[in-house]
Protein backbone atom coordinates (compact mmCIF):
# COMPACT_ATOMS: atom_id res chain seq x y z
CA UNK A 1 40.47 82.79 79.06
CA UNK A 2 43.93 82.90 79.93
CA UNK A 3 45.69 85.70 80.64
CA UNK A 4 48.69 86.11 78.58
CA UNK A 5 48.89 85.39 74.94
CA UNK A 6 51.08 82.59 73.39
CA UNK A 7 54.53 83.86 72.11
CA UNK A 8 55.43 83.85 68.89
CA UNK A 9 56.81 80.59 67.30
CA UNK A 10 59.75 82.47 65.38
CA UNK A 11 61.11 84.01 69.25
CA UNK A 12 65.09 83.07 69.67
CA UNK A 13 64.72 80.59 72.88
CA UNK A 14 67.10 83.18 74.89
CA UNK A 15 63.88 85.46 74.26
CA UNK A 16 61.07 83.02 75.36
CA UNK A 17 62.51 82.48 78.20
CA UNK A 18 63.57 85.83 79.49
CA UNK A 19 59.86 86.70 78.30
CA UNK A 20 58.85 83.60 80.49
CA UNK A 21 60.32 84.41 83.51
CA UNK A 22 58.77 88.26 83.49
CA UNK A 23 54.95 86.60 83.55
CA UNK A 24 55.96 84.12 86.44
CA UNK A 25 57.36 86.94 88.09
CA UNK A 26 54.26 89.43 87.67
CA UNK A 27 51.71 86.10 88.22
CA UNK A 28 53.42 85.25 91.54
CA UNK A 29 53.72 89.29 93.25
CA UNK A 30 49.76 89.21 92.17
CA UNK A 31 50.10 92.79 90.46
CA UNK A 32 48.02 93.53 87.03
CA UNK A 33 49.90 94.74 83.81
CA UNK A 34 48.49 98.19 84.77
CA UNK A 35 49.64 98.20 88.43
CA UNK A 36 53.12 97.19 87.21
CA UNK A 37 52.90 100.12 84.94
CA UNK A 38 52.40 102.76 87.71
CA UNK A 39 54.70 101.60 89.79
CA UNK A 40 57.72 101.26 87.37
CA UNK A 41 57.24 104.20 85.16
CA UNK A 42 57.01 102.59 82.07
CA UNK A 43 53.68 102.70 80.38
CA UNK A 44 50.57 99.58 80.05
CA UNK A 45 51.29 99.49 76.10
CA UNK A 46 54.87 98.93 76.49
CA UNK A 47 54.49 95.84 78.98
CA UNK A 48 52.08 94.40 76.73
CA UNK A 49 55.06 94.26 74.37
CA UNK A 50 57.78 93.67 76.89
CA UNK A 51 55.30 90.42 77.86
CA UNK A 52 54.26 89.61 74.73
CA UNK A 53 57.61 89.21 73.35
CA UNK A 54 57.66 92.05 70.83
CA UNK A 55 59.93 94.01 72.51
CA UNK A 56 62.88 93.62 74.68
CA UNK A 57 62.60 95.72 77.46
CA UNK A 58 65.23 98.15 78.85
CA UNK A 59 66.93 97.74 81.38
CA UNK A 60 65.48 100.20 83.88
CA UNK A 61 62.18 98.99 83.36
CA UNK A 62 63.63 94.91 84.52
CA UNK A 63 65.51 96.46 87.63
CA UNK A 64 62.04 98.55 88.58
CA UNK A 65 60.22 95.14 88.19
CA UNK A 66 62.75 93.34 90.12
CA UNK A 67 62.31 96.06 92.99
CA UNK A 68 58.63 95.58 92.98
CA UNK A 69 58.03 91.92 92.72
CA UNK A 70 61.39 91.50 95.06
CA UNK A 71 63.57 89.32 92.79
CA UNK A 72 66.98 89.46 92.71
CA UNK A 73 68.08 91.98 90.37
CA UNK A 74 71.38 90.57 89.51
CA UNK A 75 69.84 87.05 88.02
CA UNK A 76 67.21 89.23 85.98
CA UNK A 77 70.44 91.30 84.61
CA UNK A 78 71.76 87.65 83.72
CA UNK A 79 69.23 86.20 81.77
CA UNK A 80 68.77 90.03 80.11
CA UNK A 81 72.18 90.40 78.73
CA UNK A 82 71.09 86.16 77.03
CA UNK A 83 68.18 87.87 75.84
CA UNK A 84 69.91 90.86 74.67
CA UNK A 85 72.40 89.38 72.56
CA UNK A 86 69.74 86.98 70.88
CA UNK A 87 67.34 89.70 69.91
CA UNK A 88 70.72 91.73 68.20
CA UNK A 89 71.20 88.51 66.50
CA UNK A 90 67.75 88.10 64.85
CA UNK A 91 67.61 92.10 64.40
CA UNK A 92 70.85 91.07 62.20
CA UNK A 93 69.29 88.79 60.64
CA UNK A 94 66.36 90.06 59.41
CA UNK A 95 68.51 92.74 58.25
CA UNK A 96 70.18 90.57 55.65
CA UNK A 97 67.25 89.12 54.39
CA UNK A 98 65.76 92.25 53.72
CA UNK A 99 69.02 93.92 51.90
CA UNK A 100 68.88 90.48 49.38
CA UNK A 101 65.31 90.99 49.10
CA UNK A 102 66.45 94.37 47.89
CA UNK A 103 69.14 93.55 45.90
CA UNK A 104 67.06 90.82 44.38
CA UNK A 105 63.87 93.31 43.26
CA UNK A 106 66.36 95.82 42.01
CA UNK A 107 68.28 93.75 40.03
CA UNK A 108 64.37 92.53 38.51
CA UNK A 109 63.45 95.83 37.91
CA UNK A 110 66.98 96.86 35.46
CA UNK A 111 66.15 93.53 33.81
CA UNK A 112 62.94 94.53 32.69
CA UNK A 113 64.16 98.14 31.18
CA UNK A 114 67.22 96.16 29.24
CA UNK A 115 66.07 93.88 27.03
CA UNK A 116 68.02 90.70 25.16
CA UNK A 117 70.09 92.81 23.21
CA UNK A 118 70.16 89.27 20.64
CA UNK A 119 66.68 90.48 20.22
CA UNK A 120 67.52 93.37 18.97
CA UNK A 121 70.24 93.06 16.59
CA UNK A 122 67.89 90.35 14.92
CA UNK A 123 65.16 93.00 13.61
CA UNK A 124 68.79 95.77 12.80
CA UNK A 125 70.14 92.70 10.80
CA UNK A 126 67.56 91.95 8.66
CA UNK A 127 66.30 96.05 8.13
CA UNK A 128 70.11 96.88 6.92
CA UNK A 129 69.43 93.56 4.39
CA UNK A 130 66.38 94.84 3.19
CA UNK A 131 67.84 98.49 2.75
CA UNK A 132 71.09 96.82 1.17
CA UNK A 133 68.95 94.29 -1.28
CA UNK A 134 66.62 97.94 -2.44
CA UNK A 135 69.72 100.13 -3.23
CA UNK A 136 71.20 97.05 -5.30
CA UNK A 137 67.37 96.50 -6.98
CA UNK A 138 67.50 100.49 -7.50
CA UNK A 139 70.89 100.15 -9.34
CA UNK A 140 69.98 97.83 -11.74
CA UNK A 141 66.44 99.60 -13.04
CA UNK A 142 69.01 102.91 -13.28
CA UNK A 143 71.45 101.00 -15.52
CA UNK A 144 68.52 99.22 -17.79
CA UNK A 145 66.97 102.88 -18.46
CA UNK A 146 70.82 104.29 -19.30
CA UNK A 147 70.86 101.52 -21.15
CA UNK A 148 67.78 102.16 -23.48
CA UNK A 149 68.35 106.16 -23.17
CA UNK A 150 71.45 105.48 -25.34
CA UNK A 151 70.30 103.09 -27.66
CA UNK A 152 67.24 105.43 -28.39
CA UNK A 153 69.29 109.06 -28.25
CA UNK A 154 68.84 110.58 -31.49
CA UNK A 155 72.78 111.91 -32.95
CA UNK A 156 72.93 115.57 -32.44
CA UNK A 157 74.41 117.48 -35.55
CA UNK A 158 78.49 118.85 -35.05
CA UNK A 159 78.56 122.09 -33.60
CA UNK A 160 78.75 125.06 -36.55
CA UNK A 161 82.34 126.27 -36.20
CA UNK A 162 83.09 129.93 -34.78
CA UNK A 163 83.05 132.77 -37.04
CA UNK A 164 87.03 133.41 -38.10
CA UNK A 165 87.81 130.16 -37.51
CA UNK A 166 89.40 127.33 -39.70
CA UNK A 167 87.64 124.35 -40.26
CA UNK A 168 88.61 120.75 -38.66
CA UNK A 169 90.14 119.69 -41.83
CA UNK A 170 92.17 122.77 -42.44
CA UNK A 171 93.77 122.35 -38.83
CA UNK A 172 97.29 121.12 -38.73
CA UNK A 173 97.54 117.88 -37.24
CA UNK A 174 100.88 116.04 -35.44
CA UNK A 175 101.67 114.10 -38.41
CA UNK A 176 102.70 117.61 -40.21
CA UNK A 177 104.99 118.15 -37.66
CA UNK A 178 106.36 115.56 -35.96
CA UNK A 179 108.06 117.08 -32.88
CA UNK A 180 104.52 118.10 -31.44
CA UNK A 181 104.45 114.44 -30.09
CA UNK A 182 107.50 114.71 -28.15
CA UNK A 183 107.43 118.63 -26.92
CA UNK A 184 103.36 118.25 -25.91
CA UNK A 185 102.73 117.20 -22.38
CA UNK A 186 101.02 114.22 -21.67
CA UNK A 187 97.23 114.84 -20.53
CA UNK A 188 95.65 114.52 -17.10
CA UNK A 189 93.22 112.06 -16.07
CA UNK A 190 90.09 113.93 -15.10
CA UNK A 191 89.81 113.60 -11.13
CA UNK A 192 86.91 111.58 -9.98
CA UNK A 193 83.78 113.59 -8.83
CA UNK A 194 84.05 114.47 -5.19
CA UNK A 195 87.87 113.74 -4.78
CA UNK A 196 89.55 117.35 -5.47
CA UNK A 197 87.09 118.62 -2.52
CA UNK A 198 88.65 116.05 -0.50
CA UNK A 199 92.31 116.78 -1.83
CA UNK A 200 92.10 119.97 -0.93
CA UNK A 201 90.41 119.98 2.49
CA UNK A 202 92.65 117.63 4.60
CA UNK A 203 95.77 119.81 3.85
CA UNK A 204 93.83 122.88 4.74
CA UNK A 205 92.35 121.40 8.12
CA UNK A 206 95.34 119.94 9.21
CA UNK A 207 97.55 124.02 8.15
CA UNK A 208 94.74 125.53 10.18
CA UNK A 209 95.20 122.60 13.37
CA UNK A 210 98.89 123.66 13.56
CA UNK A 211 98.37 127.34 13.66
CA UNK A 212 95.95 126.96 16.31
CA UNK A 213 98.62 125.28 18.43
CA UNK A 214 100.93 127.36 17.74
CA UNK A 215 99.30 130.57 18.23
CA UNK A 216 97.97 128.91 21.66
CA UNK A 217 101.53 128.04 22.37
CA UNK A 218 103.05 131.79 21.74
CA UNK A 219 100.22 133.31 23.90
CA UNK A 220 101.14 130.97 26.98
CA UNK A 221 104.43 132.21 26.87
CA UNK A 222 104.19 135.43 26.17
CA UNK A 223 101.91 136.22 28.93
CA UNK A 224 103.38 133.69 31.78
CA UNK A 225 106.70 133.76 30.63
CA UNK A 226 107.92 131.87 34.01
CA UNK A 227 105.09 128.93 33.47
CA UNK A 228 107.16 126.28 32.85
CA UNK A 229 107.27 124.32 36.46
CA UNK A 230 110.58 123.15 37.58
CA UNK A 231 111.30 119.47 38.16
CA UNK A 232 110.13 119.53 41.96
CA UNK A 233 107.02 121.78 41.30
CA UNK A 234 106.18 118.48 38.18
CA UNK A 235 106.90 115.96 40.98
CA UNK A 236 104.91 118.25 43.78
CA UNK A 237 102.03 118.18 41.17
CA UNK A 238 102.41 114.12 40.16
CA UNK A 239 102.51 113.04 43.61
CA UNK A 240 99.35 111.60 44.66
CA UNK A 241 97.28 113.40 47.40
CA UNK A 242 96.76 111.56 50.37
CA UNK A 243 93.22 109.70 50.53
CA UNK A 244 91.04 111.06 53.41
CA UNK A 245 90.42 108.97 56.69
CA UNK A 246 87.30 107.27 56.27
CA UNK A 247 85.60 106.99 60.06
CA UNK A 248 83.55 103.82 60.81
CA UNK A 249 80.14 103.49 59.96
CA UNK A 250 78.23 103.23 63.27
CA UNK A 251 74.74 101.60 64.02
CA UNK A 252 71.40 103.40 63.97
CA UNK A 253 70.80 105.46 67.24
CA UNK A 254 74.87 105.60 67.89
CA UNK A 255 75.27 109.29 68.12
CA UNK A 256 79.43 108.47 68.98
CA UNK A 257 82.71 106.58 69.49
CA UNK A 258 85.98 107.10 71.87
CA UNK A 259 86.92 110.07 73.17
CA UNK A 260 83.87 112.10 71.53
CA UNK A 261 81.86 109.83 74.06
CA UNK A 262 83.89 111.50 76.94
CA UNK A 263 81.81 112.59 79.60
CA UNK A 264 78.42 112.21 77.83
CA UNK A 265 75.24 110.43 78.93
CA UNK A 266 75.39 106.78 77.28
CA UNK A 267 71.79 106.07 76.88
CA UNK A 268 71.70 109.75 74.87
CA UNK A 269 74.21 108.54 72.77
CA UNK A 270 72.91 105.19 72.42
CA UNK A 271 75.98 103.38 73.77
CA UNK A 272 73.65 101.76 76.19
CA UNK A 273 71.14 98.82 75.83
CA UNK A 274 71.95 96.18 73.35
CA UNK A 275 75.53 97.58 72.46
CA UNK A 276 76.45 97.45 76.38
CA UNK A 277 77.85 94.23 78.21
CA UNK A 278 78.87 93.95 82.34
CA UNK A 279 82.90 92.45 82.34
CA UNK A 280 83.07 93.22 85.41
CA UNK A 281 80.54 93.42 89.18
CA UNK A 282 81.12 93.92 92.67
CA UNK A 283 79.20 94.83 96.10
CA UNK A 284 79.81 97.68 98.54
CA UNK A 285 77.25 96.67 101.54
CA UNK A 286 74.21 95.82 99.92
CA UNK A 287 74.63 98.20 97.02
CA UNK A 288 75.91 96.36 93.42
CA UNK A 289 78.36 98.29 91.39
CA UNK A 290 78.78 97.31 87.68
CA UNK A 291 81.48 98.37 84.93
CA UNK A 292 79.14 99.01 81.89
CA UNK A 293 81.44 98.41 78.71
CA UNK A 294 80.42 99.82 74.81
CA UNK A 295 82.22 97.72 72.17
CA UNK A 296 80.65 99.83 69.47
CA UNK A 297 81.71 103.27 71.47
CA UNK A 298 84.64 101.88 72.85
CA UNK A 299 83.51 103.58 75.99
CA UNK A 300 82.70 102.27 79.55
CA UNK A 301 80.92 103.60 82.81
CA UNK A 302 80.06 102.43 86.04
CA UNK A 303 76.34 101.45 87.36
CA UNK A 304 75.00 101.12 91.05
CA UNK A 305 71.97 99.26 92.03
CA UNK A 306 69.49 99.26 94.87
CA UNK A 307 71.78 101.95 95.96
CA UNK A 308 70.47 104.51 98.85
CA UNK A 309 70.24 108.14 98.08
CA UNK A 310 73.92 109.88 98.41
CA UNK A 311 75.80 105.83 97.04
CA UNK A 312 78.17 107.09 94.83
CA UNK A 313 80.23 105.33 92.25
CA UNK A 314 83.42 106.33 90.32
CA UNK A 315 85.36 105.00 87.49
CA UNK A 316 88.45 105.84 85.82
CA UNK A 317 90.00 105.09 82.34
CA UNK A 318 91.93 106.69 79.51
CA UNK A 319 92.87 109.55 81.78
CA UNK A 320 89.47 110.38 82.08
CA UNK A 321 87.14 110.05 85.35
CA UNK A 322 83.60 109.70 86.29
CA UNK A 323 81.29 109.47 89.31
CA UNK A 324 77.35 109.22 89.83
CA UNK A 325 76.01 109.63 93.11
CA UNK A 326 72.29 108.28 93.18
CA UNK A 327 69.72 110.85 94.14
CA UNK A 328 67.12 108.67 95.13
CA UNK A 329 67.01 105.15 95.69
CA UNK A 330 67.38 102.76 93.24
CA UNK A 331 70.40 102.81 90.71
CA UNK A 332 72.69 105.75 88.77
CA UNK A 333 75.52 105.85 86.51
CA UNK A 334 78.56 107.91 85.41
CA UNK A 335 79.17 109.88 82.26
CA UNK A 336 81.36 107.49 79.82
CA UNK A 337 84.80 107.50 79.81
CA UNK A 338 86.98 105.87 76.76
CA UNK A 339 88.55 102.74 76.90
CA UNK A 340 91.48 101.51 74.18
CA UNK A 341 92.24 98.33 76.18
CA UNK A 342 90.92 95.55 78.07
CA UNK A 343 87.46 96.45 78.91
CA UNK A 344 88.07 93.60 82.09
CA UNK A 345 90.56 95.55 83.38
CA UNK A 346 88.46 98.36 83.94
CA UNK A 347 87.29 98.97 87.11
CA UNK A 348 84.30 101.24 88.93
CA UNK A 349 84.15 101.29 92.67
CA UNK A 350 81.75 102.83 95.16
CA UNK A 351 81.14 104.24 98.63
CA UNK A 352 77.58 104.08 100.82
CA UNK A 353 76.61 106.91 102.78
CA UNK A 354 77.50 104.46 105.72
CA UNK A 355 81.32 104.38 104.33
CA UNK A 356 81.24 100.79 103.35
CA UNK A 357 83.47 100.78 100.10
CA UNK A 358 84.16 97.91 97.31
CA UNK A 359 84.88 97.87 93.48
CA UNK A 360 83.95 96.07 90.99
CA UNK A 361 86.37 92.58 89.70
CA UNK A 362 86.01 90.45 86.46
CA UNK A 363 83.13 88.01 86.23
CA UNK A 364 84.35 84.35 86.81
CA UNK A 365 82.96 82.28 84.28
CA UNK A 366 80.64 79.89 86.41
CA UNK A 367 77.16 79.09 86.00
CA UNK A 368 75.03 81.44 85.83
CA UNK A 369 73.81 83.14 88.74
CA UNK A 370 76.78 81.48 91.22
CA UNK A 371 78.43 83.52 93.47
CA UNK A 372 82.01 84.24 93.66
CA UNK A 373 84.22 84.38 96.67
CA UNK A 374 84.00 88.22 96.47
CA UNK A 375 80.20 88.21 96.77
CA UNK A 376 79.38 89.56 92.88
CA UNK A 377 77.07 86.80 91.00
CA UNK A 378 78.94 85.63 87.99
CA UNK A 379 77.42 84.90 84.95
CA UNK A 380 77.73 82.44 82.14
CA UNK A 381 80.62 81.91 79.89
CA UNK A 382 79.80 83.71 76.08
């Protein structure tokens, strides 16, 4: 049975082989996943992961394995920051896919509570025919039975005429006098049914919308007699208010940027890790010193490795500066300072307890793992 489990297919090359080169490295020192464990503080189930390609391990935990299986730190840091930047491309990635997945069953779901509004109207059209052809079928019964109601009314007899009264034929008429005609106004038309309401109640609401202004009007003045704004008070109160600064969305586990990163711990913040890059190395003695630079936090600090216990390391930037000095051996680094410019032109530099000094300079671009003149390996052109 062998002992390590095949990668998965969909791993970014960068990946497989940074995965790769862990196994050869654990296979060749003879440790077990558990021994490796112990000694670098990291637990079994995470170096299944870190192995298995599931994970991409931090950077700690590669310099501890470097110390233990006695590879050279600064080509595992090389073929890290490959890995690093492939697994934040397929993290972006996936992230994508998985917004349009969600824009895609969201959209599904508000087409299945709005329906084709075509069919619709259809069944609105063809109830407000059906309505319209039963009113008109309504009318026309209702004028048949007027119809036969007045061809079947029985004539009522003329009214008796009032007591002290003349009758109809002893009443003068206009052709006994003549000048009635001219002197006796001509009639009305009876108003339609429903129209004198009508008449009467648009004047009336329109009397009563006027007063209401007008009595909200008088009250204004009367009781804030000096309300009426002068010209600059109008253009104070037209002007438009200035829209509030809108700060940067950052990533998930980015707790700051700039100068609120001043002086903190970059791994707490999460400045570190996959948001980090090295522009710049160099060597005091044996000990490697590293400018650490954020583009996301716009911060940078410096890192020493396979340092002794008292190394120190400074850096300076933005007016602000920071120095580690390594407890123990192995590696330290500096609160974060902010950095507005040219993240090469940072630089850290460092001291040994033997007072052997050096500072970091910009990485050549050479191939990977070459060596400059100054004695800090170089890495590959990105």
């Amino acid at each position: 049975m062998p002992r390590w489990k095949a990668l998965p297919e969909e791993l970014d090359p960068q990946v497989r082989e940074f995965a790769g080169q862990l196994r050869r490295l654990i296979d060749r020192s003879g440790l077990s996943v558990a021994a490796v464990a112990d000694s670098t503080g990291y637990s079994k189930t995470s170096w299944e992961r870190y192995l298995n390609g599931r994970l991409l391990p931090p950077l700690r935990a590669v310099l501890a394995l470097a110390e233990q299986t006695g590879a050279h730190p600064s080509h595992l840091t090389t073929l890290w920051e490959l890995a690093e930047r492939a697994w934040s491309r397929a993290e972006m990635r996936q992230d994508v896919t998985m917004e349009a997945i969600r824009v895609a069953q969201a959209r599904a779901a508000l087409g299945e509570l709005d329906p084709d509004p075509a069919a619709t109207d259809a069944p609105s059209e063809k109830a407000g025919k059906a309505v319209k052809a039963g009113k008109a079928g309504k009318a026309a019964k209702a004028g048949k039975a007027e119809k036969s109601a007045a061809s079947q009314k029985p004539e009522t007899p003329a009214p008796a005429p009032h007591p002290g009264t003349a009758p109809l034929s002893q009443v003068p008429s206009s052709t006994d006098f003549p000048g009635w005609e001219a002197a006796a106004p001509a009639p009305q038309p009876a108003p339609a049914e429903g129209t004198s309401g009508r008449r009467y109640r648009t004047p009336m609401i329109l009397v009563g919308a006027a007063g209401a202004v007008l009595v909200a009007v008088a009250g204004v003045l009367l009781l804030n007699p000096g309300a009426a704004p002068t010209k600059k008070e109008a253009v104070a109160r037209t002007a438009p208010a200035p829209a509030p600064s809108v700060e940067p969305a950052l990533p998930n586990g980015v707790r700051c940027t700039g100068d609120g990163c001043v002086g903190k711990d970059p791994e707490a913040m999460g400045c570190g890790g996959q948001h980090a890059t090295t522009p710049s190395r160099g060597l005091a003695g044996r000990t490697l010193i590293e400018v650490r630079y954020s583009s996301v936090c716009h911060t940078a600090w410096a890192r020493i490795s396979r340092a002794a216990r008292g190394d120190q390391a400074t850096i300076s930037a933005g007016g602000h500066r920071a120095t580690a000095r390594a407890e123990r051996a192995g590696d330290a680094y500096t609160p974060m300072v902010s950095v507005s410019g040219d993240p090469a032109e940072v630089a850290a530099c460092g001291t040994t307890v033997a007072g052997l000094k050096g500072c970091s300079q910009p990485l050549p671009t050479t191939a990977a793992g070459a060596v400059g003149p100054s004695g800090a390996p170089s890495r590959t052109p990105r």
